[in-house]
PDB file of N, CA and C in Angstrom:
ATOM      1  N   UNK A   1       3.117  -2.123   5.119  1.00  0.00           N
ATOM      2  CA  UNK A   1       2.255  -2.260   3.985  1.00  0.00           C
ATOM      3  C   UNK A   1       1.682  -0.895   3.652  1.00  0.00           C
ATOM      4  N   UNK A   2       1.489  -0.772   2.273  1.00  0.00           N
ATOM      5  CA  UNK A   2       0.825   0.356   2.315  1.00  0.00           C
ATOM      6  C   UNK A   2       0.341  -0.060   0.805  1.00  0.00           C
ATOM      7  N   UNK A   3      -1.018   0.888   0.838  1.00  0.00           N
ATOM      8  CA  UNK A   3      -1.841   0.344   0.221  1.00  0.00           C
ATOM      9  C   UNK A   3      -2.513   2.192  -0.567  1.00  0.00           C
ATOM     10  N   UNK A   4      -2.574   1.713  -1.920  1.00  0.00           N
ATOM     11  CA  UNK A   4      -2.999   3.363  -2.429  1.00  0.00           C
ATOM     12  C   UNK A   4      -4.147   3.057  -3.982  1.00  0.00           C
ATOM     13  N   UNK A   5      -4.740   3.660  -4.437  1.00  0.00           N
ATOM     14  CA  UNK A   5      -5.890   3.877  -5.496  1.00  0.00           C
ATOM     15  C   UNK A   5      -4.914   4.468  -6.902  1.00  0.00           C
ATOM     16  N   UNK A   6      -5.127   3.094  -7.725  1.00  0.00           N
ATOM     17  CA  UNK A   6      -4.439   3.302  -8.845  1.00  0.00           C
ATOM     18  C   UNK A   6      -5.228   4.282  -9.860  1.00  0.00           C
ATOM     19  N   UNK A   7      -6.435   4.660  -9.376  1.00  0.00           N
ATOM     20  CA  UNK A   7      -7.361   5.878  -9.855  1.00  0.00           C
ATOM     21  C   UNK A   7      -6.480   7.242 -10.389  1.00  0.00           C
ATOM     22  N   UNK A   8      -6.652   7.368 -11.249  1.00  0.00           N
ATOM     23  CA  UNK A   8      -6.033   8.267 -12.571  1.00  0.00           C
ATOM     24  C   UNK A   8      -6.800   8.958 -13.107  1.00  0.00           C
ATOM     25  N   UNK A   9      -8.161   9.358 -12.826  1.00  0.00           N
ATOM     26  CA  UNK A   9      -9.083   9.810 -14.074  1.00  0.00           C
ATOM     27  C   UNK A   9      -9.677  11.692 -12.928  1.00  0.00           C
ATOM     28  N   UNK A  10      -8.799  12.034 -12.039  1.00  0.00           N
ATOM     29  CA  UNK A  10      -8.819  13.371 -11.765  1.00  0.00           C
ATOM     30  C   UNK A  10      -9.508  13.230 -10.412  1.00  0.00           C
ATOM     31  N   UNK A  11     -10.263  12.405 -10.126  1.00  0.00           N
ATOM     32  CA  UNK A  11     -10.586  12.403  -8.742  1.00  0.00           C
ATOM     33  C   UNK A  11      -9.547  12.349  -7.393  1.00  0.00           C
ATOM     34  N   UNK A  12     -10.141  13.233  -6.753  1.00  0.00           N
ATOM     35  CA  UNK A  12      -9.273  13.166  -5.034  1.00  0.00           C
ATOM     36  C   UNK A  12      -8.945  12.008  -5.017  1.00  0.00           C
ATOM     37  N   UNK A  13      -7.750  11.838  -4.082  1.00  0.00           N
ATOM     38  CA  UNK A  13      -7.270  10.698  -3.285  1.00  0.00           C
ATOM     39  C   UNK A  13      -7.095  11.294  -2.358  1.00  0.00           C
ATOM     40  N   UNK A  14      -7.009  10.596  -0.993  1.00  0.00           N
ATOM     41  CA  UNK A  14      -6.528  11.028   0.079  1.00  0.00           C
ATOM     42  C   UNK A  14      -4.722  11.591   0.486  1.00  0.00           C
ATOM     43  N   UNK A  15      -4.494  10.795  -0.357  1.00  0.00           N
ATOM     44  CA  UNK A  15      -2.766  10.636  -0.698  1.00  0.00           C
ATOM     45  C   UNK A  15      -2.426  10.039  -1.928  1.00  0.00           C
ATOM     46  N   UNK A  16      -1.583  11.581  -2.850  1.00  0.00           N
ATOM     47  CA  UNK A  16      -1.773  11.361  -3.901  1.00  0.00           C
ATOM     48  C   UNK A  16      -0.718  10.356  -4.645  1.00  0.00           C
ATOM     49  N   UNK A  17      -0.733  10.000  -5.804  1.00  0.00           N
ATOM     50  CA  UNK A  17       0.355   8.311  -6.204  1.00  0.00           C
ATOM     51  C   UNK A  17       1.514   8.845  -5.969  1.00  0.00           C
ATOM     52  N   UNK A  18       2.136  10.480  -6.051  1.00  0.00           N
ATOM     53  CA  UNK A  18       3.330  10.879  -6.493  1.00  0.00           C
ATOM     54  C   UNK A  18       3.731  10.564  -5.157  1.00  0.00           C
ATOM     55  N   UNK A  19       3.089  11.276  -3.803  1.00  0.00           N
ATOM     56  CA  UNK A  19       3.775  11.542  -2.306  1.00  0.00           C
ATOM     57  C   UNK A  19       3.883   9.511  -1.585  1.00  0.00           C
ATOM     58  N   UNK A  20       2.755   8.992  -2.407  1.00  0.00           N
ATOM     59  CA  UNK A  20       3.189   7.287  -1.408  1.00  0.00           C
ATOM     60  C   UNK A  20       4.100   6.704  -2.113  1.00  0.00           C
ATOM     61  N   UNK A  21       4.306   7.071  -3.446  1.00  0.00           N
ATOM     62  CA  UNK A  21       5.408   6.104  -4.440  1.00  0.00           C
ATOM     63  C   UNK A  21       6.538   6.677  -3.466  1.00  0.00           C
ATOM     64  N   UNK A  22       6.602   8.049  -3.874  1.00  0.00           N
ATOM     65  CA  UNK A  22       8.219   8.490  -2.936  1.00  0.00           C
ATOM     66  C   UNK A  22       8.370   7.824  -1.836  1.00  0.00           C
ATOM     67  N   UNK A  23       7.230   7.981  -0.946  1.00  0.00           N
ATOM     68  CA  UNK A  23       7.326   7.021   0.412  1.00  0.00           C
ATOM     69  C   UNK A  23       7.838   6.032   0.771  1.00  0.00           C
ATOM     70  N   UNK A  24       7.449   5.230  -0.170  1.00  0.00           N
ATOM     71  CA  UNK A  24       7.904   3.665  -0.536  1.00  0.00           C
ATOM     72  C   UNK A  24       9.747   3.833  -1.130  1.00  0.00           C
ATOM     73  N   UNK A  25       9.260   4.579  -1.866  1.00  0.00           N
ATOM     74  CA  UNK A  25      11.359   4.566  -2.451  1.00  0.00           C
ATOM     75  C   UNK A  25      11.984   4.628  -1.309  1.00  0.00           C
ATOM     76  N   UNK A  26      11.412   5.907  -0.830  1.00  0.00           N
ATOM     77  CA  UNK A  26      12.744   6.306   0.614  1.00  0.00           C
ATOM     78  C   UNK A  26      12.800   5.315   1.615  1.00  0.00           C
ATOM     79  N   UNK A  27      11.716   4.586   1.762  1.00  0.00           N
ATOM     80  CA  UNK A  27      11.721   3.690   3.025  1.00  0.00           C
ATOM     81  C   UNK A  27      12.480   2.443   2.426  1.00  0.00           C
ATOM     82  N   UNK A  28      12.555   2.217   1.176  1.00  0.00           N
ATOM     83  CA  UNK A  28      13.049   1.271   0.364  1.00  0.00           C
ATOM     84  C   UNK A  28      14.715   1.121   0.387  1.00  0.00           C
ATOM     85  N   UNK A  29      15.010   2.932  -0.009  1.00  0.00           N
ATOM     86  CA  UNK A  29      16.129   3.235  -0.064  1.00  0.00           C
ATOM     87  C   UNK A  29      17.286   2.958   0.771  1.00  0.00           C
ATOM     88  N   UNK A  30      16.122   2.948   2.420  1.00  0.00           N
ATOM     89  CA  UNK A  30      16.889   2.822   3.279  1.00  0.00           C
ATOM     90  C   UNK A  30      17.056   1.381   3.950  1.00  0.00           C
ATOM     91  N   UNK A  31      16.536   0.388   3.236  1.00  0.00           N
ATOM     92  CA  UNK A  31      16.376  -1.093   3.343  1.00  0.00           C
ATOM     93  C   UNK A  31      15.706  -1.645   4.146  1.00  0.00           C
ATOM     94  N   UNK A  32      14.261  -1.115   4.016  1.00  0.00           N
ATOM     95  CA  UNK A  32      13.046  -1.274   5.324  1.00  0.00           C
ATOM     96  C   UNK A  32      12.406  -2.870   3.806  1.00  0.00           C
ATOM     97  N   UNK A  33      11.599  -3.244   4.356  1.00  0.00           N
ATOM     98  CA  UNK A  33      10.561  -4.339   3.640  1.00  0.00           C
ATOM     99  C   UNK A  33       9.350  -3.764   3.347  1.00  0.00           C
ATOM    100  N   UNK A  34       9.005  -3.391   1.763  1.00  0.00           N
ATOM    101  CA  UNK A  34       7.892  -2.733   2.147  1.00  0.00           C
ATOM    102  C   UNK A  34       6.834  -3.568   0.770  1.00  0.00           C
ATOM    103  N   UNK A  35       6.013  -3.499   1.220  1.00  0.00           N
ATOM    104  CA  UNK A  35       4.640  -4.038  -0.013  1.00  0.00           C
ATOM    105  C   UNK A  35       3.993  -3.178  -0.088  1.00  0.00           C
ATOM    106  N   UNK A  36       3.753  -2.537  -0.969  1.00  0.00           N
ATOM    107  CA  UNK A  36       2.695  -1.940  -1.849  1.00  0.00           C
ATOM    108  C   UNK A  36       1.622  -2.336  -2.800  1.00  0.00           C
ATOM    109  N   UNK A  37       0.284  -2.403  -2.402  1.00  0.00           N
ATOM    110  CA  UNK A  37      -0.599  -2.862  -3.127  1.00  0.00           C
ATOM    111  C   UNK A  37      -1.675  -2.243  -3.674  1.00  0.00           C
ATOM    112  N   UNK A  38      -1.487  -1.969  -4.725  1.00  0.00           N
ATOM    113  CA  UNK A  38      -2.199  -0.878  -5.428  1.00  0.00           C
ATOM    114  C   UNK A  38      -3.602  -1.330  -5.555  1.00  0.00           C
ATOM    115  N   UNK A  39      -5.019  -0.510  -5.041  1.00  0.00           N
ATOM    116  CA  UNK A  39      -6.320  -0.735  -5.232  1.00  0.00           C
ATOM    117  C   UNK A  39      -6.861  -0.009  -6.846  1.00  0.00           C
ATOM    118  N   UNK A  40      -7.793  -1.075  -7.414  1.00  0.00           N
ATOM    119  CA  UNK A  40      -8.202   0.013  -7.901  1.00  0.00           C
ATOM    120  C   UNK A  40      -9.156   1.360  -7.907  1.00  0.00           C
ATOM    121  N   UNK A  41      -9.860   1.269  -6.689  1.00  0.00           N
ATOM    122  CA  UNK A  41     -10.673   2.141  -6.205  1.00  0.00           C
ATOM    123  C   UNK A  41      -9.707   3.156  -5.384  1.00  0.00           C
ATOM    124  N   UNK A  42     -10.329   4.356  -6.153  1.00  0.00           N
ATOM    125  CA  UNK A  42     -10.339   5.717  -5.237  1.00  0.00           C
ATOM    126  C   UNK A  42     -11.110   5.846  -3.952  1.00  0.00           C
ATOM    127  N   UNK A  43     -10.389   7.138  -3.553  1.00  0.00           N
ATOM    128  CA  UNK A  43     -10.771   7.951  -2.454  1.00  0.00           C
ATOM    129  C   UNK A  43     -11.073   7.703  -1.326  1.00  0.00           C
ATOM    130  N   UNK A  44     -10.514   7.803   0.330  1.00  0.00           N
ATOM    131  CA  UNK A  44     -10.294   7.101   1.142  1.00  0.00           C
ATOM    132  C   UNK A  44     -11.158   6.165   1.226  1.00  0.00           C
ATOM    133  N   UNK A  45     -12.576   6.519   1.166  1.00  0.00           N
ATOM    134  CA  UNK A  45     -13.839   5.724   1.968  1.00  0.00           C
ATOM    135  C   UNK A  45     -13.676   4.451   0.876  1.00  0.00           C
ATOM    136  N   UNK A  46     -13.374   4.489  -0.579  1.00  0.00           N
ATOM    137  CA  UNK A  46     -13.407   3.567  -0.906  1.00  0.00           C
ATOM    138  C   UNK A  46     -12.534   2.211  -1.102  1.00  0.00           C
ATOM    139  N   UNK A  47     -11.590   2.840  -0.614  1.00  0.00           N
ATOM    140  CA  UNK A  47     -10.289   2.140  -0.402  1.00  0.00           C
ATOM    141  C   UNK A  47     -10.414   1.261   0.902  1.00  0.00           C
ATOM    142  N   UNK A  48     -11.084   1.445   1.202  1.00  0.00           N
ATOM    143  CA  UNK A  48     -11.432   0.547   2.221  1.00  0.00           C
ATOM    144  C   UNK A  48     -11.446  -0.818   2.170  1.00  0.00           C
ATOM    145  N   UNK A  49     -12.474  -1.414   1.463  1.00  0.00           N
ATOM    146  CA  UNK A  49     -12.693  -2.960   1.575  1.00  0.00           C
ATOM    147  C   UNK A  49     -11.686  -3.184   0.411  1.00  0.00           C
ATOM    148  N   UNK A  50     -10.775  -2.639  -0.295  1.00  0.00           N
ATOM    149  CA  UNK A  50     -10.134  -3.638  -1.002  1.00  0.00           C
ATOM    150  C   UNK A  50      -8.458  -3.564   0.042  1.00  0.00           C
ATOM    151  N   UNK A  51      -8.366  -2.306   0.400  1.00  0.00           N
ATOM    152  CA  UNK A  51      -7.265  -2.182   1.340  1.00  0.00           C
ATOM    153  C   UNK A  51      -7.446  -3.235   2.610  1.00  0.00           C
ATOM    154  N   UNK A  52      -8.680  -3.513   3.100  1.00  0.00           N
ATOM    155  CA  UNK A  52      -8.667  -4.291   4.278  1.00  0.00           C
ATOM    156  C   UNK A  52      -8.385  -5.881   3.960  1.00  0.00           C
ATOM    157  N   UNK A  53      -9.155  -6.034   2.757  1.00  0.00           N
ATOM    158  CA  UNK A  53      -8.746  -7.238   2.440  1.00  0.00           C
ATOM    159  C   UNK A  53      -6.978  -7.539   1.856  1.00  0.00           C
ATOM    160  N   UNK A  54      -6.195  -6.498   2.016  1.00  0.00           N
ATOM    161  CA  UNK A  54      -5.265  -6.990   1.922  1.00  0.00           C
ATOM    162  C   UNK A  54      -4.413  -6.568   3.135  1.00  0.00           C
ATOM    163  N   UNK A  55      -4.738  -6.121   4.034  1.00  0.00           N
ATOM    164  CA  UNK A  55      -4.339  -5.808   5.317  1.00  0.00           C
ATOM    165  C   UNK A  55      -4.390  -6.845   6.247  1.00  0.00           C
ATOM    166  N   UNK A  56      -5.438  -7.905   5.995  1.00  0.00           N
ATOM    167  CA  UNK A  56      -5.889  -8.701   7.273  1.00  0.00           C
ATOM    168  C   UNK A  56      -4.617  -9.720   6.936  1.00  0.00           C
ATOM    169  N   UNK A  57      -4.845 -10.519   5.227  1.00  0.00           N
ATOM    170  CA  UNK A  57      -3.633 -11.384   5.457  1.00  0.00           C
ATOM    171  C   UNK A  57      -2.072 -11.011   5.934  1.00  0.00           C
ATOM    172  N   UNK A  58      -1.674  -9.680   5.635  1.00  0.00           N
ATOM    173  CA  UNK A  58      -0.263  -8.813   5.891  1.00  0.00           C
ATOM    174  C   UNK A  58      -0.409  -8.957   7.365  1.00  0.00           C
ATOM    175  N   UNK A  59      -1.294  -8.938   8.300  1.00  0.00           N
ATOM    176  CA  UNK A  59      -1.204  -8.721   9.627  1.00  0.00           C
ATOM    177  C   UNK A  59      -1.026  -9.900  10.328  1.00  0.00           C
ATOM    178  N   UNK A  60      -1.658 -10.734   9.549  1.00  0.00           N
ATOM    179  CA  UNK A  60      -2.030 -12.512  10.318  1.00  0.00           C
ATOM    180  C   UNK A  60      -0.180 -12.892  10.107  1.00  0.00           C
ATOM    181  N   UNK A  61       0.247 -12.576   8.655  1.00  0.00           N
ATOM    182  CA  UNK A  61       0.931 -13.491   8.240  1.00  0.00           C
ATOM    183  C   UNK A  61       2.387 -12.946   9.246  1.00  0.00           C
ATOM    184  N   UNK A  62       2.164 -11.426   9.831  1.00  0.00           N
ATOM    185  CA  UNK A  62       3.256 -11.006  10.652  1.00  0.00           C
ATOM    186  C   UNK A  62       3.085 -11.584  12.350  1.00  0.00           C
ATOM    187  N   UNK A  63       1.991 -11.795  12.467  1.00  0.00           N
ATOM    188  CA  UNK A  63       1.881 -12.368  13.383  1.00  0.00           C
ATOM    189  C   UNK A  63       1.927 -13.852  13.726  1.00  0.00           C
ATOM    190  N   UNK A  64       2.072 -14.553  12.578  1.00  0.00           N
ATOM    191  CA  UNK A  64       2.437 -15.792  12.603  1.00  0.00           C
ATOM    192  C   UNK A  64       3.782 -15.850  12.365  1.00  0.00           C
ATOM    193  N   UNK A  65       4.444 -15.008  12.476  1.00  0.00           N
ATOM    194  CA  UNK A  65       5.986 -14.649  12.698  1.00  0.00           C
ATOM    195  C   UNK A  65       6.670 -15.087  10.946  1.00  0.00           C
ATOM    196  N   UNK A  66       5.923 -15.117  10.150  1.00  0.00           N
ATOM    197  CA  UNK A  66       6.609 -14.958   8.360  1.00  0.00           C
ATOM    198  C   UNK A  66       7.194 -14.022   8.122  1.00  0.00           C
ATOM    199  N   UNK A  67       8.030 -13.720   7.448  1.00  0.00           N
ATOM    200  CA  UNK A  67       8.007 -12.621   6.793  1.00  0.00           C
ATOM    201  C   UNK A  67       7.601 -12.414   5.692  1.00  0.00           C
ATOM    202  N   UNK A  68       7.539 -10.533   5.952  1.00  0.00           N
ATOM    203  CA  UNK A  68       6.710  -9.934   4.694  1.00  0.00           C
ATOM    204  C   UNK A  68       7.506  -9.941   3.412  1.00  0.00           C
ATOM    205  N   UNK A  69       6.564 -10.245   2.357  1.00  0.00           N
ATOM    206  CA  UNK A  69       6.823  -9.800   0.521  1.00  0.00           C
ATOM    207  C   UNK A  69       7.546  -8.557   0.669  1.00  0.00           C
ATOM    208  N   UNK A  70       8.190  -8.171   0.109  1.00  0.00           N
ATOM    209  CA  UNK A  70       8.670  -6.913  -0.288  1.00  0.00           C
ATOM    210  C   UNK A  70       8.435  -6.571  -1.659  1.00  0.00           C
ATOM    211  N   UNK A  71       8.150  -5.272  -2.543  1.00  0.00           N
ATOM    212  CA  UNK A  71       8.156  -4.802  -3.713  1.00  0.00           C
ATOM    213  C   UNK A  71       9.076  -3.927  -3.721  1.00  0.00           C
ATOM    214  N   UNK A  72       9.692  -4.018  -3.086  1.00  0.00           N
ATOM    215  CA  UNK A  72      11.087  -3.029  -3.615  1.00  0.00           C
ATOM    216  C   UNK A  72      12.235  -3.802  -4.511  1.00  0.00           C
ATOM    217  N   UNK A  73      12.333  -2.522  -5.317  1.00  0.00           N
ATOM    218  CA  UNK A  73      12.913  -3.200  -6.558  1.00  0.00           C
ATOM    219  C   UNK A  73      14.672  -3.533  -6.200  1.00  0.00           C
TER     220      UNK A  73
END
């Protein structure tokens, strides 16, 4: 899972949209399962509670042996 700040208006990110989109392609490319869920809050600290809230179900639901959504196209 990976999770990034659809924030556009010039503020820092921790990791910017260009370097996690690529991330996601290449890991994509190479036929991994990947979800991407775009927050709309910036900058690490704030990425927090919307990233966690989508972390906890991704974690439960791997541990209840499901498999994960994928967004690869």
């Amino acid at each position: 899972m990976l999770y990034r700040s659809t924030d556009t208006a010039g503020r820092p990110n921790t990791v910017s949209g260009d370097q996690d989109r690529e991330l996601a392609e290449r890991w994509c490319a190479r036929g991994a399962t990947v979800q991407v869920v775009p927050t709309p809050v910036p900058t690490h600290v704030g990425g927090v509670a919307p990233g966690f809230a989508a972390a906890v179900p991704f974690n439960e639901s791997r541990f209840a042996g499901r498999q994960a959504v994928s967004t690869c196209d």
